[in-house]
C-alpha atoms as a PDB file:
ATOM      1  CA  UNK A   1      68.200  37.708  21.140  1.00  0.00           C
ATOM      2  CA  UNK A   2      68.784  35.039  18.490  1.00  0.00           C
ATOM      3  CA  UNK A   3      71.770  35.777  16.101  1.00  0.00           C
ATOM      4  CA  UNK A   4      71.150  36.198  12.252  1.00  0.00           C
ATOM      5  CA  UNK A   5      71.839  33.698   9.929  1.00  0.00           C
ATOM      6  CA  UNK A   6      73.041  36.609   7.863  1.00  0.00           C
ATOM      7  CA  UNK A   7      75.399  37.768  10.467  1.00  0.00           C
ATOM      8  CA  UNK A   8      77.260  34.794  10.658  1.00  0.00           C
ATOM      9  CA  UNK A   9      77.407  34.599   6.787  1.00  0.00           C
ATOM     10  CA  UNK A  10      78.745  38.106   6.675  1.00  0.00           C
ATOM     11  CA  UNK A  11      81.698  37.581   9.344  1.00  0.00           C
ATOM     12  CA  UNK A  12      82.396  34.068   7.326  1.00  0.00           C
ATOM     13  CA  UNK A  13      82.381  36.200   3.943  1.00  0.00           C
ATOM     14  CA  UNK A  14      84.822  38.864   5.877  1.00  0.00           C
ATOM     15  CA  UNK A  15      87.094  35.855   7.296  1.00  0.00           C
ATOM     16  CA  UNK A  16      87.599  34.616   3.561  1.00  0.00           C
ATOM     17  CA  UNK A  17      89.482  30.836   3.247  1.00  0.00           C
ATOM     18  CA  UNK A  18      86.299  29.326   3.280  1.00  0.00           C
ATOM     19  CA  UNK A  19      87.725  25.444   3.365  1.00  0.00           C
ATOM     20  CA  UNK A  20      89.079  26.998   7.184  1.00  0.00           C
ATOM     21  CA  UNK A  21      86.156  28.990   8.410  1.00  0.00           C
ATOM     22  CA  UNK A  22      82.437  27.406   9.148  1.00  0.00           C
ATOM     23  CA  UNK A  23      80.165  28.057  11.986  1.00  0.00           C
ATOM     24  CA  UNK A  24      78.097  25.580  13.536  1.00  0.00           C
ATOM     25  CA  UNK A  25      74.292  26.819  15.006  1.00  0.00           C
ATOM     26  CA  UNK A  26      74.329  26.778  19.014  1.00  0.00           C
ATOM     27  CA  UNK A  27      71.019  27.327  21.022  1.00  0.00           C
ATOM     28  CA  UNK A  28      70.345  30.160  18.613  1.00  0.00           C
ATOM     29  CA  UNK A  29      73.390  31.108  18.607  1.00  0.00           C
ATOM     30  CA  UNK A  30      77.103  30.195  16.036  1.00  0.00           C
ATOM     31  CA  UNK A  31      80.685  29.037  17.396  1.00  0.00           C
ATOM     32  CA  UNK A  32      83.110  29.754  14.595  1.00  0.00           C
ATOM     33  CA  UNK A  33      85.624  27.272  14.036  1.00  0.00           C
ATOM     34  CA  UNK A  34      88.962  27.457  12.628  1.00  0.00           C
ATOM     35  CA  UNK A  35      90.121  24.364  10.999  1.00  0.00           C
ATOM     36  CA  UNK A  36      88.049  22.557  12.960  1.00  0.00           C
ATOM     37  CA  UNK A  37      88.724  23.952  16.266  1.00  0.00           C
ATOM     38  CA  UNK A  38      86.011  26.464  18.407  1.00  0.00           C
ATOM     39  CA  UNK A  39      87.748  29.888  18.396  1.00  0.00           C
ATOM     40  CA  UNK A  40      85.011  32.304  18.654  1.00  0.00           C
ATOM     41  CA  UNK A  41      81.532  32.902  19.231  1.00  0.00           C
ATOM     42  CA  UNK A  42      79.025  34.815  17.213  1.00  0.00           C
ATOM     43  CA  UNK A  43      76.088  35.688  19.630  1.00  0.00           C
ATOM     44  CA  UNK A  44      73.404  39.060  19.729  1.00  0.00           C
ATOM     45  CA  UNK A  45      75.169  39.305  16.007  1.00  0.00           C
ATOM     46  CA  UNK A  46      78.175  40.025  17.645  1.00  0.00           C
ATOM     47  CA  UNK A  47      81.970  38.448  17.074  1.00  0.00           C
ATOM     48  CA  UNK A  48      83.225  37.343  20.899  1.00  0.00           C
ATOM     49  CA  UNK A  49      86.750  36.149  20.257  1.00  0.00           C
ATOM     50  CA  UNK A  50      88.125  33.451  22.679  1.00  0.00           C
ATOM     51  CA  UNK A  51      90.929  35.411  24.955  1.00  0.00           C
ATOM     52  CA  UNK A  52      94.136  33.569  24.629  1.00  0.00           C
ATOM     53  CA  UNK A  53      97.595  34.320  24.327  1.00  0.00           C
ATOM     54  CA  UNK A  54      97.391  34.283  20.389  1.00  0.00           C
ATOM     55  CA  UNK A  55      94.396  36.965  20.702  1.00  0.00           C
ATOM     56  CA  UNK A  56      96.709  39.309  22.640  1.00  0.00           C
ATOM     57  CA  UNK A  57      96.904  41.819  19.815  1.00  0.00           C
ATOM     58  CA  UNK A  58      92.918  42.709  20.562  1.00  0.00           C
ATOM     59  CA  UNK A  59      93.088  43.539  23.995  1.00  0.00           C
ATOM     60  CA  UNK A  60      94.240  47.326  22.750  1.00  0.00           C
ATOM     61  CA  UNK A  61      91.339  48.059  20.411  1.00  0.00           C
ATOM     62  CA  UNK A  62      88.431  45.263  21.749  1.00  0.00           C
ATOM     63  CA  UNK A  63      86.182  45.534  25.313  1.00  0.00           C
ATOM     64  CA  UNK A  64      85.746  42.223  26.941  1.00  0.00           C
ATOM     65  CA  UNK A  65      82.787  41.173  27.569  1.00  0.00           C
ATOM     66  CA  UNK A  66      80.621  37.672  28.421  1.00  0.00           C
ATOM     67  CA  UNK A  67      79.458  35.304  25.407  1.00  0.00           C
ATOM     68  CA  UNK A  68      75.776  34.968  27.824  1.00  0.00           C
ATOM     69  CA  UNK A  69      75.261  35.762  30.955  1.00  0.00           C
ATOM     70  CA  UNK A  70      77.648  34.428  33.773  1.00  0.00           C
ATOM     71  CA  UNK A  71      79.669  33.151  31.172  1.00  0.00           C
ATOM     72  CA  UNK A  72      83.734  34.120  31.066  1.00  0.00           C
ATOM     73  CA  UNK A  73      84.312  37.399  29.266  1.00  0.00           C
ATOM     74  CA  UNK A  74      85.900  37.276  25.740  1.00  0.00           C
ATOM     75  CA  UNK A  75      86.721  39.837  23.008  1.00  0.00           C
ATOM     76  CA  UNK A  76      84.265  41.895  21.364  1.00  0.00           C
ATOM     77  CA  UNK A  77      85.386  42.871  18.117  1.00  0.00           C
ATOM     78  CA  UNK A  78      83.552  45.907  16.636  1.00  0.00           C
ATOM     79  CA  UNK A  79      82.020  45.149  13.230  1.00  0.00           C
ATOM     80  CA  UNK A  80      84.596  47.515  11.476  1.00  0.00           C
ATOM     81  CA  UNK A  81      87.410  45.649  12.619  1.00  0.00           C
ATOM     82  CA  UNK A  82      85.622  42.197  11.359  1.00  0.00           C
ATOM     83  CA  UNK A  83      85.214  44.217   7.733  1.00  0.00           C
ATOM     84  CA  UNK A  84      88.431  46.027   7.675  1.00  0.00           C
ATOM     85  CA  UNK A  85      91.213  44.023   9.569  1.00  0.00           C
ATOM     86  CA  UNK A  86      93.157  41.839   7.378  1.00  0.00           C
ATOM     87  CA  UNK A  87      94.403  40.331  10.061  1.00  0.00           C
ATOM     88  CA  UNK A  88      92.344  38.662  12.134  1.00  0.00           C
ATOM     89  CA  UNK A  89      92.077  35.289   9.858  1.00  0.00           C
ATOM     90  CA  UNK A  90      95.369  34.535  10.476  1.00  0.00           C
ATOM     91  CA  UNK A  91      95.064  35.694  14.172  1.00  0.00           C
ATOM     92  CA  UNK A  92      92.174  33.180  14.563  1.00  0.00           C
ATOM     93  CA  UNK A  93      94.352  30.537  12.802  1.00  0.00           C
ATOM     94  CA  UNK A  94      97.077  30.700  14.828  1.00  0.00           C
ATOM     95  CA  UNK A  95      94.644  30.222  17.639  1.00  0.00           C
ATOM     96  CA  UNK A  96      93.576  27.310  16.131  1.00  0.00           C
ATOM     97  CA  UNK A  97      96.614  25.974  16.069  1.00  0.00           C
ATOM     98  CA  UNK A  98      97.286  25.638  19.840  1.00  0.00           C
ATOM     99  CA  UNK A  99      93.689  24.694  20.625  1.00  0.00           C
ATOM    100  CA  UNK A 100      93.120  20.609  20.817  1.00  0.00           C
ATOM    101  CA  UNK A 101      90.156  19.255  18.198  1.00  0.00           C
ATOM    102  CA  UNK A 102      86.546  19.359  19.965  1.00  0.00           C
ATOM    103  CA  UNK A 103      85.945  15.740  21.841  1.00  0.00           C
ATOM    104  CA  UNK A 104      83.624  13.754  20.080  1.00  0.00           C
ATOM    105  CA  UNK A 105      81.139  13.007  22.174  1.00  0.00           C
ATOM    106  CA  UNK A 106      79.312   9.158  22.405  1.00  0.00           C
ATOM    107  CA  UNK A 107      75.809   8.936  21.856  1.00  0.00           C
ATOM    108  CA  UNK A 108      74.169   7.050  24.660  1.00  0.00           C
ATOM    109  CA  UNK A 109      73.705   3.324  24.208  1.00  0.00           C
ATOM    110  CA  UNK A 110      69.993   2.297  23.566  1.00  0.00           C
ATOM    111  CA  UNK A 111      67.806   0.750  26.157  1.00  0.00           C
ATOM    112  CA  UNK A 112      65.947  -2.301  24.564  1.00  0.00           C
END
C-alpha cells in the first residue's frame, strides 16, 4: 500500500521548522530528511524512525518493526506521538547530526 501524499504533509506540518524537514517520494513511498540527511521513513502512512543511539528515548513507548518486508526493523511511532510530542524534531535533529550527507550518486556516462 502506497503512502498518502497527505500523510507525509501532515507528519511535515507536525515536525514544524520547515527549512529542516522535507520528504523526498520513494517507490511510493517518503524518506524524511533532516537537514539534508535520511532519518526516517514514512511508508503504509506510517512514521518508521531510523534506530540509533540518538532515537534511544523511543524504544520505551515505540514497537519496532520493518520499513518493507525483509528490511531491518525501525521505530514505529504511533500517530499521537507524531501530533503530540514536542520532542521528536529535535530528537530527529540530533540524529541528523551524526548521520553523514546522502552520496551523490553519478549518472552513467552516455554511449554514443
Amino acid at each position: 500500500m502506497a503512502t498518502r501524499r497527505s500523510t507525509a504533509e501532515f507528519i511535515l506540518e507536525q515536525l514544524g521548522h520547515p527549512d529542516r524537514f522535507s520528504v523526498r517520494p520513494m517507490f511510493g513511498e517518503f524518506a524524511l530528511y533532516a537537514d539534508g540527511k535520511p532519518v526516517a521513513f514514512i511508508c503504509d502512512d506510517q512514521l518508521l524512525v531510523k534506530i540509533l543511539p540518538e532515537s534511544a528515548p523511543l524504544e520505551a513507548r515505540c514497537d519496532r518493526a520493518p520499513a518493507y518486508p525483509g528490511s531491518k526493523d525501525y521505530y514505529l511511532v504511533p500517530e499521537d506521538m507524531i501530533a503530540g510530542e514536542r520532542k521528536l524534531p529535535d530528537m530527529l535533529l540530533r540524529m541528523a547530526s551524526v548521520l553523514p550527507l546522502p552520496k551523490n550518486r553519478k549518472k552513467p556516462a552516455r554511449r554514443t
